[in-house]
Protein backbone atom coordinates (compact mmCIF):
# COMPACT_ATOMS: atom_id res chain seq x y z
CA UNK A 1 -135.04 -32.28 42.74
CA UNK A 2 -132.32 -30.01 42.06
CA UNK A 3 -129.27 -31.80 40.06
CA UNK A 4 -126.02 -32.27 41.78
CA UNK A 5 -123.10 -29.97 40.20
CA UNK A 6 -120.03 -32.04 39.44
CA UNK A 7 -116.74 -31.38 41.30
CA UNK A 8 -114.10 -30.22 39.38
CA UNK A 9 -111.20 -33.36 39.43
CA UNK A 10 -108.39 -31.16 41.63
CA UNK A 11 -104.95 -31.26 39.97
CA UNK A 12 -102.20 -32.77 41.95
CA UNK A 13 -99.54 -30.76 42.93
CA UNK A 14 -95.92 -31.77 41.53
CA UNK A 15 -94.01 -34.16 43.77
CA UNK A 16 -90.81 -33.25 46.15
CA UNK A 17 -88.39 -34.84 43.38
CA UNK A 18 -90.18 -33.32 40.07
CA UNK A 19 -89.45 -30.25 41.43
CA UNK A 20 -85.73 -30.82 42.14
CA UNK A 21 -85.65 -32.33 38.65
CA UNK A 22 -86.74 -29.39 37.07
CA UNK A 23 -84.12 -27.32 39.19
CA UNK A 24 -81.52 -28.71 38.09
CA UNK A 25 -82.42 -28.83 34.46
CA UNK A 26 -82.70 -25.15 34.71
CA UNK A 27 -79.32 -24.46 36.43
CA UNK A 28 -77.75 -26.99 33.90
CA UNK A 29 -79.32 -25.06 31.15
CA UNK A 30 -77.62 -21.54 32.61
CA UNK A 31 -74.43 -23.19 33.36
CA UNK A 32 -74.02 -24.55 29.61
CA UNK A 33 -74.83 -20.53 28.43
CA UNK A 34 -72.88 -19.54 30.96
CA UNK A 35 -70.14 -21.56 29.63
CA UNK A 36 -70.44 -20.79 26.05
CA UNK A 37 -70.37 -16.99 26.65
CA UNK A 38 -67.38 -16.71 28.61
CA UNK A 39 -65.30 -19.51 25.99
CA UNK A 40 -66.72 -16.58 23.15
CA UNK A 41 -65.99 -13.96 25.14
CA UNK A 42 -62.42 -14.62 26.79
CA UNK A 43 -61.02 -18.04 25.10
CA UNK A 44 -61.67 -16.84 21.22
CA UNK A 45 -60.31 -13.35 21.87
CA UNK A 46 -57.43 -14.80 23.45
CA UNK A 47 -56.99 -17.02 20.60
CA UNK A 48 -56.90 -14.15 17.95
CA UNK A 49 -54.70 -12.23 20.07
CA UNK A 50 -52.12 -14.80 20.24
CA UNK A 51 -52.56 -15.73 17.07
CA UNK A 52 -51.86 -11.98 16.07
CA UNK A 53 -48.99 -11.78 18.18
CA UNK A 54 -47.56 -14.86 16.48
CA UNK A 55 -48.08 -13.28 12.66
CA UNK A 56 -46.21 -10.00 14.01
CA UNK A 57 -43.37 -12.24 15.22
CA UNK A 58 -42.87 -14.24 12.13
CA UNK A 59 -43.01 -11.11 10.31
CA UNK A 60 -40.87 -9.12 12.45
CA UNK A 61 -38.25 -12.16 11.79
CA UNK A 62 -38.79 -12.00 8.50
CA UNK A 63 -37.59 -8.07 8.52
CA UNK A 64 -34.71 -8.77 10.53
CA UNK A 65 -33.03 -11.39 8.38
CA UNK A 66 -30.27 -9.40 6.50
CA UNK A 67 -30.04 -9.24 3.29
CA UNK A 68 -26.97 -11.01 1.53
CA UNK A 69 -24.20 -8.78 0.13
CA UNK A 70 -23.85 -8.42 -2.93
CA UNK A 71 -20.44 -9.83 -4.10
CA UNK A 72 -19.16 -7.68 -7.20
CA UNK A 73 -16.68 -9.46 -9.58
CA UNK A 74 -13.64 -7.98 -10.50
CA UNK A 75 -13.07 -6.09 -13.81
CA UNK A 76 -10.01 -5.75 -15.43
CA UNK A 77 -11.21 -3.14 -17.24
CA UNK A 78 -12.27 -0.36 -14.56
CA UNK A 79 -9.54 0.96 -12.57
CA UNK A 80 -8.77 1.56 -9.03
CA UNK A 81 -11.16 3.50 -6.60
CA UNK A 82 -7.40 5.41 -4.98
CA UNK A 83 -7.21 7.05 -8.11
CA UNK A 84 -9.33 9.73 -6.97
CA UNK A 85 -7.49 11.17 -4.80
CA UNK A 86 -4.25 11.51 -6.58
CA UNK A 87 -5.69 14.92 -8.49
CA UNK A 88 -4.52 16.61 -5.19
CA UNK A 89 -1.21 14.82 -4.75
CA UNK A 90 1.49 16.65 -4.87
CA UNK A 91 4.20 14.86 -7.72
CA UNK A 92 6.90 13.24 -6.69
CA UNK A 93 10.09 14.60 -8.90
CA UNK A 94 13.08 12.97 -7.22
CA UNK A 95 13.03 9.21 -7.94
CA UNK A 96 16.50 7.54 -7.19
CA UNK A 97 17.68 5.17 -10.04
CA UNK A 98 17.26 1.95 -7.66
CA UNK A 99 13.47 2.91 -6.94
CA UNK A 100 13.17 3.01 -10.86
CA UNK A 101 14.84 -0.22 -11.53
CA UNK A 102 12.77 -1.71 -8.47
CA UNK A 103 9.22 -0.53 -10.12
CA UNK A 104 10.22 -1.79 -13.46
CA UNK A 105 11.85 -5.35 -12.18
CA UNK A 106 8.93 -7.20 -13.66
CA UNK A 107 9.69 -6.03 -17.16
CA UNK A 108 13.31 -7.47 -17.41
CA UNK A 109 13.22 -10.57 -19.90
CA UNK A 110 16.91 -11.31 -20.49
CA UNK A 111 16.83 -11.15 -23.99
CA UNK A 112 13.81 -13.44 -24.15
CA UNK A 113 11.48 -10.96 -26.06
CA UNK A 114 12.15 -11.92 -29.71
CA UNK A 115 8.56 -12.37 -30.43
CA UNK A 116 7.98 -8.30 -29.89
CA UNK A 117 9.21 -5.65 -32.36
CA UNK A 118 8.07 -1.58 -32.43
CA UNK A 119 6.25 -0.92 -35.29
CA UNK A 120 8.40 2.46 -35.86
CA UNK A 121 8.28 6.06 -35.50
CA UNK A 122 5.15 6.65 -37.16
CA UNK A 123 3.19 4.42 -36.08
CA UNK A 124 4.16 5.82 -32.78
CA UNK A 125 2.95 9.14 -33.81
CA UNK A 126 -0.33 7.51 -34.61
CA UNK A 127 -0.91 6.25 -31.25
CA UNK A 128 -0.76 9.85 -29.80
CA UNK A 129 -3.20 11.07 -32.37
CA UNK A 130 -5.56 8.63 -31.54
CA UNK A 131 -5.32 8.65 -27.96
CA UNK A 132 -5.88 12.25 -28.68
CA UNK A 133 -8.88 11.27 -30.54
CA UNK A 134 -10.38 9.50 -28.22
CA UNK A 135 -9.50 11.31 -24.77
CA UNK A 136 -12.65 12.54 -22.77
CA UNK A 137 -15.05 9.79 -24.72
CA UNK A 138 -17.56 8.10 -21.85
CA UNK A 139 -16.99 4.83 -20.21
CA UNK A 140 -19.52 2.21 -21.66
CA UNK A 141 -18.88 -1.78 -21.73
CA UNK A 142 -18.87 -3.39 -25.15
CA UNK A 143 -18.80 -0.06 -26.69
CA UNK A 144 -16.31 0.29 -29.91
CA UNK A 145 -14.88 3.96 -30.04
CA UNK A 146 -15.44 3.71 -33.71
CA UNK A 147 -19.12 3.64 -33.66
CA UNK A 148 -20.20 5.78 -31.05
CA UNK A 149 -18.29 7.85 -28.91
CA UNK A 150 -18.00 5.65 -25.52
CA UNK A 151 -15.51 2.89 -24.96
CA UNK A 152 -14.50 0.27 -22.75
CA UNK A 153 -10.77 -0.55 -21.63
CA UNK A 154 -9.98 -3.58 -24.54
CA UNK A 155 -11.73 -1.64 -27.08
CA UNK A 156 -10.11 1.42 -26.66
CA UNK A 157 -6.70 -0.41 -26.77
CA UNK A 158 -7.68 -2.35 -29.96
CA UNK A 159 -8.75 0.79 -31.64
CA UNK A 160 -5.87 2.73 -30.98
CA UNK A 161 -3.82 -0.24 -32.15
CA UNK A 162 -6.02 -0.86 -35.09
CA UNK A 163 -6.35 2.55 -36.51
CA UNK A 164 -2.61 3.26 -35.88
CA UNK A 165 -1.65 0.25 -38.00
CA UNK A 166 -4.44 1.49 -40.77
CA UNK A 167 -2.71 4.86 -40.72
CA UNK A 168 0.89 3.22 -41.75
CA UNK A 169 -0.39 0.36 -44.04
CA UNK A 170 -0.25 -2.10 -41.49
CA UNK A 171 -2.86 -4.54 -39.77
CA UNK A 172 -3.69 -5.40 -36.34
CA UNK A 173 -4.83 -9.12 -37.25
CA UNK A 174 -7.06 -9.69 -34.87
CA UNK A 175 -9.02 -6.26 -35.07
CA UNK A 176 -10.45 -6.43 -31.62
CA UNK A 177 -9.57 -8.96 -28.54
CA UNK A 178 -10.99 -8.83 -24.68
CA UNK A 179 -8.55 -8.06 -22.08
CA UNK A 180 -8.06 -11.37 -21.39
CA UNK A 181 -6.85 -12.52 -25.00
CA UNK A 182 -4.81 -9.64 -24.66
CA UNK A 183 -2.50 -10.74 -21.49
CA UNK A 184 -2.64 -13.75 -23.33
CA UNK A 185 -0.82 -12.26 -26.43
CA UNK A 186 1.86 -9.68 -24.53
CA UNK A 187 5.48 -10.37 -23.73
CA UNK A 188 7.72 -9.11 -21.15
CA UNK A 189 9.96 -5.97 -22.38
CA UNK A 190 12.59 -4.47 -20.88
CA UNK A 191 12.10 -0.51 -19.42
CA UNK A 192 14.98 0.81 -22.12
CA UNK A 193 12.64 -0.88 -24.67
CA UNK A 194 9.38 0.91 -24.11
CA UNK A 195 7.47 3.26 -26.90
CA UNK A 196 3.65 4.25 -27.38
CA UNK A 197 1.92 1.85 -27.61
CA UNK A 198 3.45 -0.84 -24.89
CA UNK A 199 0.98 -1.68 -22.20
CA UNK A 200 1.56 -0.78 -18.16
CA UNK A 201 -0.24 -4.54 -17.02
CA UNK A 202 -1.22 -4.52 -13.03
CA UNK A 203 -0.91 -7.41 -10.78
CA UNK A 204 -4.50 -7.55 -10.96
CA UNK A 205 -5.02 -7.66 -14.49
CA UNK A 206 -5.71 -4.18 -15.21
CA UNK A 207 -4.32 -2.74 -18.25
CA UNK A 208 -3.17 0.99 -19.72
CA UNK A 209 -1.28 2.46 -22.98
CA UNK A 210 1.96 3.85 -22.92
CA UNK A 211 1.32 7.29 -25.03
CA UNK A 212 3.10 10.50 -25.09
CA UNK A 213 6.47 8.90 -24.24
CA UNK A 214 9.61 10.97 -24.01
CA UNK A 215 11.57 9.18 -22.14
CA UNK A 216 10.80 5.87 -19.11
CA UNK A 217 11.22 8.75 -16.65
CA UNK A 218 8.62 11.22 -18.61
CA UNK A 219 5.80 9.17 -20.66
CA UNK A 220 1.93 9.24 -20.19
CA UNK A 221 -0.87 6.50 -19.85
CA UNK A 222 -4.36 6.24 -21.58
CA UNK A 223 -7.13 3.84 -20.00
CA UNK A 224 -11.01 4.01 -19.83
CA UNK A 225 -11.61 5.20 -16.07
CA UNK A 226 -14.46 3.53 -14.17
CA UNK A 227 -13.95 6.31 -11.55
CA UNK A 228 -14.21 9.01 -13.83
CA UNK A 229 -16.29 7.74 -15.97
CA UNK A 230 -14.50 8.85 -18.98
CA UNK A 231 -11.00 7.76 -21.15
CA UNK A 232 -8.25 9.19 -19.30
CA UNK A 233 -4.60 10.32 -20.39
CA UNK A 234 -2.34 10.81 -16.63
CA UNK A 235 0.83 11.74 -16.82
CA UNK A 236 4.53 10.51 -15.48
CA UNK A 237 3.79 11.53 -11.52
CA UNK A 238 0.28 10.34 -11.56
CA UNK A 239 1.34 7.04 -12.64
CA UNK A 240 4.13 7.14 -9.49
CA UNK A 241 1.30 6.72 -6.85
CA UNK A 242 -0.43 3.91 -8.34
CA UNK A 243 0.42 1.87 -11.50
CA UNK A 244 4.50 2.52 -10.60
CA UNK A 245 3.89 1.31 -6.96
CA UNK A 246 5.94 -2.58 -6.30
CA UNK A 247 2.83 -3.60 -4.97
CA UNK A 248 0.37 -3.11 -7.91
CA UNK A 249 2.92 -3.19 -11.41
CA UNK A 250 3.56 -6.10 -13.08
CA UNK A 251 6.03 -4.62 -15.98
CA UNK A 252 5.79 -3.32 -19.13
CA UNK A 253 4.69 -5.60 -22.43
CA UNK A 254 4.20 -5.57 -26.09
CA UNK A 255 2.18 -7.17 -28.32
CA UNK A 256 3.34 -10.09 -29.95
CA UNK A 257 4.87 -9.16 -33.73
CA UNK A 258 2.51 -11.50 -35.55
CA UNK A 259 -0.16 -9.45 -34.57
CA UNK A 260 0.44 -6.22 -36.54
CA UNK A 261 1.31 -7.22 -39.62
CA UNK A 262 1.86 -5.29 -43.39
């Protein structure tokens, strides 16, 4: 008898809620890709964008702080920026007697100069030749006219002093001083009083050499000249718009006695 062929067991087909298991695992599965794609896509890009936009504000307030100004301090040894304009000034000739008493005010002592003396007549010839001597040299701080050919405003004075004294068997004691120590050893002199070698002193501190004098109505002034860069002689009219002015002079002084010494 012929043998009975087996029946193949039949596989059951998934139930209602398998299936709608197995949905929803799937759509959860596209949703969290979903999800993740646009955050990469939109969020992260927005992120560096903003982020970008931030740096280029911090550094765009970094570029618009100002800088600070830079304060310059005063020096007593450079003069005046107006002095360039008075090489086109026309002089002024006619100066009444008051004006010239009112300019020279602060150089009235009442007698109270006995610790300043003029050296004499030669020494006053000395001063000219070596303001002559050192006319023209370039403006340089610290630098002694002696040793190189450049000078700043209390060197040049001491020099000039010092050498002078040299030349008539004298010495200036303290060979060289800043322009401090020397408004600190100056008196007050009267304007019928003043020969080379007297300072012009500025309300400000600035100081100049009385050289080439004549008369107090026709004398000349040496100084090392920030603005020009260079040691300076100006004459009588130049020294009416600035130095002479009320506002700026201070008088006329003289080096204590003790100072230059034979």
């Amino acid at each position: 008898m012929p043998k009975k062929r087996k029946k193949k067991p039949v596989k059951k087909k998934a139930g209602f809620f398998a299936k709608l298991f197995d949905l929803f695992t799937a759509l959860m599965i596209l949703l969290i890709a979903a999800g993740t794609g646009y955050y990469f896509i939109f969020y992260d890009g927005k992120d560096a964008v903003e982020k970008e936009i931030v740096m280029s504000e911090r550094e765009l307030s970094v570029r618009e702080i100002p800088e600070e100004p830079v304060i310059h301090e005063f020096d007593p040894s450079a003069d005046e920026e107006e002095m360039r304009r008075l090489h086109d000034y026309d002089p002024i000739r006619e100066q009444s007697e008051e004006y010239l008493s009112m300019i020279t005010g602060g150089g009235r002592t009442d007698n109270k100069h006995s610790s300043a003396h003029a050296p004499g007549k030669s020494f006053e010839r000395s001063i000219d030749k070596w303001a002559n001597e050192y006319e023209g040299y370039i403006v340089r701080l610290g630098a002694d006219p002696d040793r190189v050919k450049a000078a700043d405003n209390s060197h040049l004075m001491c020099a000039i002093w010092r050498n002078s004294a040299k030349d008539n068997g004298m010495n200036f004691k303290p060979g060289y001083m800043q322009t401090e120590a020397i408004l600190n050893n100056i008196v007050p002199i009267q304007r019928n009083e003043v020969k080379n070698g007297d300072l012009i002193v500025l309300q400000n501190g600035m100081i100049g050499m009385v050289v080439r004098f004549k008369s107090i109505n026709d004398h000349s002034l040496i100084y090392a000249s920030g603005t020009e860069n260079k040691v300076v002689i100006i004459g009588y009219d130049r020294l009416l718009h600035y130095w002479l002015k009320p506002d700026n002079f201070k008088g006329y002084y003289r080096l204590k006695k003790h100072l230059i010494i034979k």
